[in-house]
N, C-alpha and C. Protein backbone atom coordinates (compact mmCIF):
# COMPACT_ATOMS: atom_id res chain seq x y z
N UNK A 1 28.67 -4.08 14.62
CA UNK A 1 27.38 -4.69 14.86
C UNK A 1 26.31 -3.82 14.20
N UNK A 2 25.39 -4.20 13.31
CA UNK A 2 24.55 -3.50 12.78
C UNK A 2 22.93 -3.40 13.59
N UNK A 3 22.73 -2.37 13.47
CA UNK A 3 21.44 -2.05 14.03
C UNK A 3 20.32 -2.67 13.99
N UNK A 4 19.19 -3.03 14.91
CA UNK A 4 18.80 -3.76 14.12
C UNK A 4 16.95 -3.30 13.53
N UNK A 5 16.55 -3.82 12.13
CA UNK A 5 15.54 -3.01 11.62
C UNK A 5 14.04 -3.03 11.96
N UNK A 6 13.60 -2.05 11.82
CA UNK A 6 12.42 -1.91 12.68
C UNK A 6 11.39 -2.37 11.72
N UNK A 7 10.39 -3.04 12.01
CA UNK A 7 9.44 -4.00 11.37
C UNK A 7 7.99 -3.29 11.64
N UNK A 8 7.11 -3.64 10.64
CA UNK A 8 5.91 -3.14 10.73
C UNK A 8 4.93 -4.00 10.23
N UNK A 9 3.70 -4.31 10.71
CA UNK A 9 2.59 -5.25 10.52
C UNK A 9 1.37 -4.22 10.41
N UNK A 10 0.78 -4.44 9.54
CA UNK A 10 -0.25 -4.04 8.81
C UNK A 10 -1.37 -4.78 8.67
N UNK A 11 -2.90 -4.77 9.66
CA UNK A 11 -3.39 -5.62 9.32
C UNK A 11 -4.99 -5.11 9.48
N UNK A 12 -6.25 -5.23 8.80
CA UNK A 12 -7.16 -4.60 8.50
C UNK A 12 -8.08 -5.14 9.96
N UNK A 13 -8.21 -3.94 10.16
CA UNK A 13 -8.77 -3.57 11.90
C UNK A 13 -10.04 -4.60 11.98
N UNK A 14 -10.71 -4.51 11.26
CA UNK A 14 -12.26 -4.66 12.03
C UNK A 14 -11.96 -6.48 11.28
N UNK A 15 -11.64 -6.97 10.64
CA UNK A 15 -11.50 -8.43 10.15
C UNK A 15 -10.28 -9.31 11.03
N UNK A 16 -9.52 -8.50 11.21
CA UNK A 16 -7.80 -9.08 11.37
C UNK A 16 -7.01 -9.52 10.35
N UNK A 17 -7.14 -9.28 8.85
CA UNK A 17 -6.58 -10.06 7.85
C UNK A 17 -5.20 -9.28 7.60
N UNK A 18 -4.19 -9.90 7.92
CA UNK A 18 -2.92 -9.24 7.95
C UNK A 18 -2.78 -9.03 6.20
N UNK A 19 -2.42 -7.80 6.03
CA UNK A 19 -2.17 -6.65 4.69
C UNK A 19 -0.78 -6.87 4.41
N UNK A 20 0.34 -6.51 5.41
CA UNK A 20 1.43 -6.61 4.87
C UNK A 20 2.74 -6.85 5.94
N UNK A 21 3.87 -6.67 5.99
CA UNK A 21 4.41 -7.00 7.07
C UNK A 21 6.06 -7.25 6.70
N UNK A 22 6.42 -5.90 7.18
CA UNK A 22 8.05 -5.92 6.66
C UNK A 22 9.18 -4.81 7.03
N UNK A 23 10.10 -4.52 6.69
CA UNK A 23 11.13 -3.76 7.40
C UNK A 23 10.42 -2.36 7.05
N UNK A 24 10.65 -1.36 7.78
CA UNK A 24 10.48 -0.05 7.31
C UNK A 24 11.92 0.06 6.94
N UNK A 25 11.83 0.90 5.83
CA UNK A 25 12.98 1.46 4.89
C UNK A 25 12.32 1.44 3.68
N UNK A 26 12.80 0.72 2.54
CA UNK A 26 12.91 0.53 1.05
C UNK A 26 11.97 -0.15 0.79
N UNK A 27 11.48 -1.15 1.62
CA UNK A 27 10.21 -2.27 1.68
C UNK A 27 9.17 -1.75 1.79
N UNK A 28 8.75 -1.21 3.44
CA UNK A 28 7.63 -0.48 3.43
C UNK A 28 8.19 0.85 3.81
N UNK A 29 7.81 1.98 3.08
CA UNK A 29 8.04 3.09 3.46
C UNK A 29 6.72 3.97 3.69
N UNK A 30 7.41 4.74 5.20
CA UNK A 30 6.15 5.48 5.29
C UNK A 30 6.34 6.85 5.25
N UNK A 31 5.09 7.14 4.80
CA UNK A 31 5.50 9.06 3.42
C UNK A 31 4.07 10.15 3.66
N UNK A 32 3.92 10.60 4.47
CA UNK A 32 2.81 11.47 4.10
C UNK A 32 1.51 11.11 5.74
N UNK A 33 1.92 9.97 6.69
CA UNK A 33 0.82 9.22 7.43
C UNK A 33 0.44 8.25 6.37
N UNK A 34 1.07 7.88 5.26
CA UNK A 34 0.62 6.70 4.59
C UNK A 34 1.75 5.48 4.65
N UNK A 35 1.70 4.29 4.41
CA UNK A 35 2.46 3.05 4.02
C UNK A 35 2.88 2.98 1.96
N UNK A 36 3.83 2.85 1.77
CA UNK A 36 3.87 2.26 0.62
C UNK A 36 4.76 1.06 0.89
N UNK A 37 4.04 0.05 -0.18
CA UNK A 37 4.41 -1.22 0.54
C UNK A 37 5.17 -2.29 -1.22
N UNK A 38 5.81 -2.51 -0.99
CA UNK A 38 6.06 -3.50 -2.13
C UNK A 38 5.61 -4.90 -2.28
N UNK A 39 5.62 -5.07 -3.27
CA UNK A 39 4.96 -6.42 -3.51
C UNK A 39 5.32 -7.77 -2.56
N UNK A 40 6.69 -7.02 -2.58
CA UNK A 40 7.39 -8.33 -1.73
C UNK A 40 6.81 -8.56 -0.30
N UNK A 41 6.27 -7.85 0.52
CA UNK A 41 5.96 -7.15 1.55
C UNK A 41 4.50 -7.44 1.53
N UNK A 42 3.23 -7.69 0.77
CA UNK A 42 1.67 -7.34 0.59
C UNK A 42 1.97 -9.13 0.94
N UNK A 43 1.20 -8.99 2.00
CA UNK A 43 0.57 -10.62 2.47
C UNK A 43 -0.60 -11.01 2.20
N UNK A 44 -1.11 -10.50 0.92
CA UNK A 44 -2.29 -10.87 0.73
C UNK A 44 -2.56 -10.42 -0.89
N UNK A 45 -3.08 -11.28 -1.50
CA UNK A 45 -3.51 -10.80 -3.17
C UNK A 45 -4.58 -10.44 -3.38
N UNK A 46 -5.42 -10.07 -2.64
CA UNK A 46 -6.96 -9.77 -2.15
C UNK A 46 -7.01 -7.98 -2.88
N UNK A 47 -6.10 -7.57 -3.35
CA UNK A 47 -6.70 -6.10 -3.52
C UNK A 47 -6.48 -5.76 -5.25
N UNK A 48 -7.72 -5.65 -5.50
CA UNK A 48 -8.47 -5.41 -6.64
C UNK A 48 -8.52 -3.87 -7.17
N UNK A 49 -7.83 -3.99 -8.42
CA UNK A 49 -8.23 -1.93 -8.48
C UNK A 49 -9.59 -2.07 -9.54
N UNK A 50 -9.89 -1.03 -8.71
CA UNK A 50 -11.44 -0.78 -9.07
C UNK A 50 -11.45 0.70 -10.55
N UNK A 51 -10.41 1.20 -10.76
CA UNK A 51 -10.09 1.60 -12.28
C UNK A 51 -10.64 3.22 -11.58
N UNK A 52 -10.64 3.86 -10.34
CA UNK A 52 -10.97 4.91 -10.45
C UNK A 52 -10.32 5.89 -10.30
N UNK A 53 -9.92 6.55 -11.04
CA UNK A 53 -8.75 7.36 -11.14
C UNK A 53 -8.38 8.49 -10.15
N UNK A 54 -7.45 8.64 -9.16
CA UNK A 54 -7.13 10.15 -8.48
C UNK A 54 -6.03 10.99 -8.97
N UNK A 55 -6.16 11.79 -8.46
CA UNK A 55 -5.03 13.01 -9.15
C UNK A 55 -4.25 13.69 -7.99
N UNK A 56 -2.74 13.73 -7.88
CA UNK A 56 -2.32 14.03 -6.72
C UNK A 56 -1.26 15.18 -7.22
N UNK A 57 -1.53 16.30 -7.26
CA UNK A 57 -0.75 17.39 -8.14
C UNK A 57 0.67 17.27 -7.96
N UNK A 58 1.91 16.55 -6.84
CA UNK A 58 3.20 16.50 -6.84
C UNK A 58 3.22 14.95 -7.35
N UNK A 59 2.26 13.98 -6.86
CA UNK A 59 2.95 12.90 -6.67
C UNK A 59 2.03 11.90 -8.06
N UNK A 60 1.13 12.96 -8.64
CA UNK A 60 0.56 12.23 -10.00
C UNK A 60 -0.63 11.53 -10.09
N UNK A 61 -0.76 10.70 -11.17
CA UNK A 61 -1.88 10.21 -11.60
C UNK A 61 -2.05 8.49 -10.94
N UNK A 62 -2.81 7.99 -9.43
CA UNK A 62 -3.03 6.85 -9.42
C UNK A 62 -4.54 6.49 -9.34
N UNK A 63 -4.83 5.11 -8.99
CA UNK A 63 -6.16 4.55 -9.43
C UNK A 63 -6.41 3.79 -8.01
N UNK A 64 -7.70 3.80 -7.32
CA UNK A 64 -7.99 3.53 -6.02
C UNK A 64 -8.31 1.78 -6.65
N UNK A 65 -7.91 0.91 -4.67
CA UNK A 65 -7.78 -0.56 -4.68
C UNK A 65 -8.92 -0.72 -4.21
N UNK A 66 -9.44 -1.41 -3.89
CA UNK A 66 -10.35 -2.60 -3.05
C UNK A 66 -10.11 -3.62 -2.72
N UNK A 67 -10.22 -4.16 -1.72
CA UNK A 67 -10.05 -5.34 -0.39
C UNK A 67 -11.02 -6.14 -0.64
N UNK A 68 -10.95 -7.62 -0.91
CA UNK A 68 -12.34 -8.07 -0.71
C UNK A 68 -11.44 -8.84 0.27
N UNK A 69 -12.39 -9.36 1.48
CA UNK A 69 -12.38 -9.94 2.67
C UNK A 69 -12.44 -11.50 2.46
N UNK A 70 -11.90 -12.12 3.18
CA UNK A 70 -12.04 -13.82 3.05
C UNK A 70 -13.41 -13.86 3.16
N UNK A 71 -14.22 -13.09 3.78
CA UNK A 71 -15.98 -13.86 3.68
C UNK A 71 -16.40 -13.40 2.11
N UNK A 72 -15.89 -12.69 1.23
CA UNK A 72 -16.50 -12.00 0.29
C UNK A 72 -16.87 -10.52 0.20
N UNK A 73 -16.70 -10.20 1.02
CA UNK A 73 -16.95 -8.50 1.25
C UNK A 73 -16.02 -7.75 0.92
N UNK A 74 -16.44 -6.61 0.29
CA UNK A 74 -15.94 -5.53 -0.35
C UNK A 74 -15.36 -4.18 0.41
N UNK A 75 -14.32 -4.08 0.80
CA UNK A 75 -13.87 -2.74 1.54
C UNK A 75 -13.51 -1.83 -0.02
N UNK A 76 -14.24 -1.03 0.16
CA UNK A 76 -13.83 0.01 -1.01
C UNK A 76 -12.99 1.02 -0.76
N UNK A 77 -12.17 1.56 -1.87
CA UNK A 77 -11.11 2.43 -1.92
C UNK A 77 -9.91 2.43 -0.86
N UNK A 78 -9.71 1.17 -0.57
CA UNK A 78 -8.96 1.02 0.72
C UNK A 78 -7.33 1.28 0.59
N UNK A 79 -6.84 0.93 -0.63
CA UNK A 79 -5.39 1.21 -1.05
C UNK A 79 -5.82 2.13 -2.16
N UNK A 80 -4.19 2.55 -3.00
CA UNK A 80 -4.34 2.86 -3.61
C UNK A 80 -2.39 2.49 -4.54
N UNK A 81 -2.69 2.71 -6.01
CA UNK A 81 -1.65 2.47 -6.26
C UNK A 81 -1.08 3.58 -7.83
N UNK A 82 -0.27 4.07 -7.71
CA UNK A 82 0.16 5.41 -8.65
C UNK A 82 0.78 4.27 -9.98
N UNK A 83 -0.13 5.08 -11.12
CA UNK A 83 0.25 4.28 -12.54
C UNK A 83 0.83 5.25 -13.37
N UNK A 84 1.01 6.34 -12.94
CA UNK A 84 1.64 7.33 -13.51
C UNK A 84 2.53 8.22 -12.32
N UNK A 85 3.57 7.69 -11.83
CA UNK A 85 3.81 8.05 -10.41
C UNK A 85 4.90 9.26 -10.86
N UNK A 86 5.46 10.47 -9.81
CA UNK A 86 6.54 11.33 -9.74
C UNK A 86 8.01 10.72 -10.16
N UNK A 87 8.62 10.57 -11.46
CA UNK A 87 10.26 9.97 -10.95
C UNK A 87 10.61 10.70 -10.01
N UNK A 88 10.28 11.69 -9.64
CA UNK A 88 11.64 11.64 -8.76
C UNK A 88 10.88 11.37 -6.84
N UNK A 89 10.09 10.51 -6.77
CA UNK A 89 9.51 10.03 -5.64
C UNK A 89 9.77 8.23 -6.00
N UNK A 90 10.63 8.04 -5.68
CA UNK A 90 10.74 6.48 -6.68
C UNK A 90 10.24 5.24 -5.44
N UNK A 91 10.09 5.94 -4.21
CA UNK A 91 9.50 5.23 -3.48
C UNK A 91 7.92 4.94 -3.66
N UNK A 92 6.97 5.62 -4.31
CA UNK A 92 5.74 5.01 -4.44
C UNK A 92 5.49 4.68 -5.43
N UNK A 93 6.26 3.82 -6.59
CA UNK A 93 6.75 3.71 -8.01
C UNK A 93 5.71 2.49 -7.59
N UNK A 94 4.83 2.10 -8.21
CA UNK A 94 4.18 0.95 -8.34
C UNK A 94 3.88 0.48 -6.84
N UNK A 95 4.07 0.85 -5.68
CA UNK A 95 3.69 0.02 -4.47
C UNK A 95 1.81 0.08 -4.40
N UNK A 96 1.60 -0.74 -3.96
CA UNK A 96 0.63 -0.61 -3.15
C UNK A 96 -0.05 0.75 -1.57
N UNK A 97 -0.13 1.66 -1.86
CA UNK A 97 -0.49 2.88 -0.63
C UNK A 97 -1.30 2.28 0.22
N UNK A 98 -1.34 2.40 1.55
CA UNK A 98 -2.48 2.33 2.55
C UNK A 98 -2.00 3.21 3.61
N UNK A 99 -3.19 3.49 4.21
CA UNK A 99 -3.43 5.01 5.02
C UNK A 99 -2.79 4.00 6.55
């Protein structure tokens, strides 16, 4: 009988707009107090990268997201996503980050 997997919902506090929502493991993994989340997993297409670049000395070169809200509003720097990520961290290889 296999175990069974533990699930996680992700959803932006002060609106309620559910972010993401999926197994922890390989899907969403969590690394640091952060989420990395795969595409498959992001319940929402709402996050916009805003082109501003961070620098994370093990884990590399990514570029901060933005949220715009179903009313139109702008949550800034809210994700983030590595475009130059660590191989050998292959879990935040293109996901989507949120704190």
């Amino acid at each position: 009988m296999s175990k069974p997997k533990k699930w996680v919902r992700i959803t932006h506090r002060s609106s309620g707009m559910l972010l993401a929502e999926g197994p922890i493991g390989w899907g969403i993994t969590p690394f640091e107090g952060n989420y990395y989340i795969r595409n498959k997993y992001l319940k929402t297409d709402k996050y916009k990268i805003n082109y501003i670049p961070g620098l994370c000395f093990y884990k590399f070169l990514y570029v901060w997201m933005d949220l715009i809200l179903e009313d139109g509003q702008k949550v800034s720097n809210l994700g983030w996503l590595y475009w130059l990520p660590n191989p050998l961290i292959p879990f935040i290889w293109y996901r989507v980050g949120l704190p």
